[in-house]
C-alpha atoms as a PDB file:
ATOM      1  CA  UNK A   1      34.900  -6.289  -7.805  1.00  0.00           C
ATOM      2  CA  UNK A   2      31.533  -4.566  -6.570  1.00  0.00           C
ATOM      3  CA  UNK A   3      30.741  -4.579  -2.884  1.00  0.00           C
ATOM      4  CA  UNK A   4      27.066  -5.823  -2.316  1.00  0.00           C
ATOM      5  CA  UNK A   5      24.982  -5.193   0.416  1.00  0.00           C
ATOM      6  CA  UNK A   6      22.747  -7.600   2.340  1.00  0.00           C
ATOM      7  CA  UNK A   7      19.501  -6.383   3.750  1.00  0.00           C
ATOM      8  CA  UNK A   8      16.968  -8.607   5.920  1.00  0.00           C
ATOM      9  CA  UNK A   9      14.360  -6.260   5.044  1.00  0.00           C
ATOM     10  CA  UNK A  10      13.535  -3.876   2.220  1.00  0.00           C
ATOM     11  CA  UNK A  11      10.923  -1.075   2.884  1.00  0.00           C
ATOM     12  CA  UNK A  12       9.591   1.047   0.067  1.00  0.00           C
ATOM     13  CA  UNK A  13       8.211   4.426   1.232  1.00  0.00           C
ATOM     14  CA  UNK A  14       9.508   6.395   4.469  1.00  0.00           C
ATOM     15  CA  UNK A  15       6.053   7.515   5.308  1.00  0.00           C
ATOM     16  CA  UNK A  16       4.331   6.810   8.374  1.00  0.00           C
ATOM     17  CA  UNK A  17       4.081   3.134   8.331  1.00  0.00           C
ATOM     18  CA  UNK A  18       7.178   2.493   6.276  1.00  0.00           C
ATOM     19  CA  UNK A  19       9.557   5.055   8.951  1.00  0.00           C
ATOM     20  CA  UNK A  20       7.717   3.117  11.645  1.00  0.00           C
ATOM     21  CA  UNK A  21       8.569  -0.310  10.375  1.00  0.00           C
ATOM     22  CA  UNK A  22      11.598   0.914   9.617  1.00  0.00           C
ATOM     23  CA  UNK A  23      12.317   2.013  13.177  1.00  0.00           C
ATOM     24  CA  UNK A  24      11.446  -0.979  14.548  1.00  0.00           C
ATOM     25  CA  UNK A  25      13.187  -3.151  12.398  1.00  0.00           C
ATOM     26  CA  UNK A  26      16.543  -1.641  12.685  1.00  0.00           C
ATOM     27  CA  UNK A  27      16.009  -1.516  16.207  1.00  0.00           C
ATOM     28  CA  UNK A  28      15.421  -5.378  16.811  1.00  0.00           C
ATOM     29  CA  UNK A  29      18.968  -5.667  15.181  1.00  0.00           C
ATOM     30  CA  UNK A  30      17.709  -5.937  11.440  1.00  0.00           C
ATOM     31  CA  UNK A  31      19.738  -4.953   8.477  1.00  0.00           C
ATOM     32  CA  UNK A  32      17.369  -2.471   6.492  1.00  0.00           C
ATOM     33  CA  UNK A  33      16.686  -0.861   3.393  1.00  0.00           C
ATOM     34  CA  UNK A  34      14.681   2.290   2.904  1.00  0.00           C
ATOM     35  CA  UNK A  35      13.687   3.420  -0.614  1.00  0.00           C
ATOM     36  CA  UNK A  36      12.106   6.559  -1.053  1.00  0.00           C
ATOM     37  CA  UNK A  37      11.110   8.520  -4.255  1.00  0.00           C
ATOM     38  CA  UNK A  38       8.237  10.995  -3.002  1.00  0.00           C
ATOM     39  CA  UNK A  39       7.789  14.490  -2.088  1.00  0.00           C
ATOM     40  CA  UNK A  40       9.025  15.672   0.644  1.00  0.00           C
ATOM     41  CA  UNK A  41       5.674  16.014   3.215  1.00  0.00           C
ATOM     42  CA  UNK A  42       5.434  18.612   5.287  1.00  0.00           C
ATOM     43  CA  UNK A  43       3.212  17.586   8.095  1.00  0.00           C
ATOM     44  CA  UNK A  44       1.658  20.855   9.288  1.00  0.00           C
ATOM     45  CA  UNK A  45       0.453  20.984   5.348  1.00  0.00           C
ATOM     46  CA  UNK A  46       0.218  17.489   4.248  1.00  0.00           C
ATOM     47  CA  UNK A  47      -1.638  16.232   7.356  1.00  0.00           C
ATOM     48  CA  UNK A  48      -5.137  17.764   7.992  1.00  0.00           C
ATOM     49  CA  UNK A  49      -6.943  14.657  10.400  1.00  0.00           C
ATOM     50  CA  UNK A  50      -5.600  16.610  13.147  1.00  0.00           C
ATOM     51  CA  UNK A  51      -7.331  20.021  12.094  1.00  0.00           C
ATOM     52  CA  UNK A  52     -10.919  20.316  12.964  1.00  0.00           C
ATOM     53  CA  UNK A  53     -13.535  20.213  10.388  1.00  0.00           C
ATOM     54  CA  UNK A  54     -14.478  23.959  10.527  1.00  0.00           C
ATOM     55  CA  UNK A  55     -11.092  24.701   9.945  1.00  0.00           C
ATOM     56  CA  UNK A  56     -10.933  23.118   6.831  1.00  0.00           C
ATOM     57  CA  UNK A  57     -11.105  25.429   3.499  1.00  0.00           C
ATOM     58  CA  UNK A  58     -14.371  23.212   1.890  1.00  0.00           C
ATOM     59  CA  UNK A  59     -14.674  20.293   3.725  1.00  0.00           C
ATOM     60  CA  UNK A  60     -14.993  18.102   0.708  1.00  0.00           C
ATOM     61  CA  UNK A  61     -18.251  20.316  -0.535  1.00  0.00           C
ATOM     62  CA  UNK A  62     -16.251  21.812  -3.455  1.00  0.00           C
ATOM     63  CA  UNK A  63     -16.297  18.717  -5.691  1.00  0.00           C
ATOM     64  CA  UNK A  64     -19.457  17.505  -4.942  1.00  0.00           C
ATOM     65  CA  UNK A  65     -20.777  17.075  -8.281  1.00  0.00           C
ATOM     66  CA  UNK A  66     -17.971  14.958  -9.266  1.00  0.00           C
ATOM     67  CA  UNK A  67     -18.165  12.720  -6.022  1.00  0.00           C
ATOM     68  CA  UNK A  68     -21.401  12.157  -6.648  1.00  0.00           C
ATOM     69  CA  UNK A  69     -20.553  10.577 -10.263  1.00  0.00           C
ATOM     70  CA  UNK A  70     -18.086   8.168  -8.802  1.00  0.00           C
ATOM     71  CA  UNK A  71     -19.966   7.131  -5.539  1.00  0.00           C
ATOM     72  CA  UNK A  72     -23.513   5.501  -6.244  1.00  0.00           C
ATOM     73  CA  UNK A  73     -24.178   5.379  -2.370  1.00  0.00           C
ATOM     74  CA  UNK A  74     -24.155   8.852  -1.795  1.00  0.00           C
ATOM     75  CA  UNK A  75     -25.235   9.826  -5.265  1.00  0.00           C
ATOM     76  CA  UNK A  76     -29.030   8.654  -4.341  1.00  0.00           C
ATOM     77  CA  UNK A  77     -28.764  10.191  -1.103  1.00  0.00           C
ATOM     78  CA  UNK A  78     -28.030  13.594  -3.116  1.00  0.00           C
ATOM     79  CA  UNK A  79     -30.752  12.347  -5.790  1.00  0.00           C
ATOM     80  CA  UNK A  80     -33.170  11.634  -2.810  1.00  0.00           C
ATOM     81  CA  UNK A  81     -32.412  15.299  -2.032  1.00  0.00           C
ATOM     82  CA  UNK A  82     -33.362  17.268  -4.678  1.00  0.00           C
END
C-alpha cells in the first residue's frame, strides 16, 4: 500500500512570495508543499528594480510602437506628440 502525505498548505511557485510564504509557514509548525516548474532565476539577471534606470539597455523605448498599440492612455499622449 502507497504512503500518502498530508500537507496543511500547498504553495505553487518558489518565487518571492511563494519561498516567503513558504518560510513562514513551515516555520509556524505547518506541514508544506512546494511545487515548482519554472526556470531557474538568477537574480543578478532576472531582477532589474534594483538597477538604476540609466543602467538599463532601452529603458522600455525599444518597443514603443507596439506599447503604444496596446495602451490607449499613453497612445494619445504619443499621438498628442507628433
Amino acid at each position: 500500500m502507497a504512503a500518502t502525505n498530508t500537507y496543511d498548505a500547498i504553495i505553487v511557485g518558489s518565487g518571492i512570495t511563494g519561498g516567503w510564504a513558504a518560510k513562514e509557514l513551515t516555520e509556524k509548525g505547518m506541514n508544506v508543499l512546494l511545487l515548482e516548474a519554472g526556470r531557474t532565476i538568477i537574480p543578478e539577471k532576472d531582477y532589474v528594480e534594483h538597477v538604476p534606470v540609466w543602467e538599463l539597455k532601452y529603458r522600455g523605448w525599444d518597443k514603443r510602437a507596439e506599447r503604444a498599440g496596446t495602451q490607449p492612455i499613453q497612445r494619445g499622449v504619443l499621438l498628442r506628440l507628433r
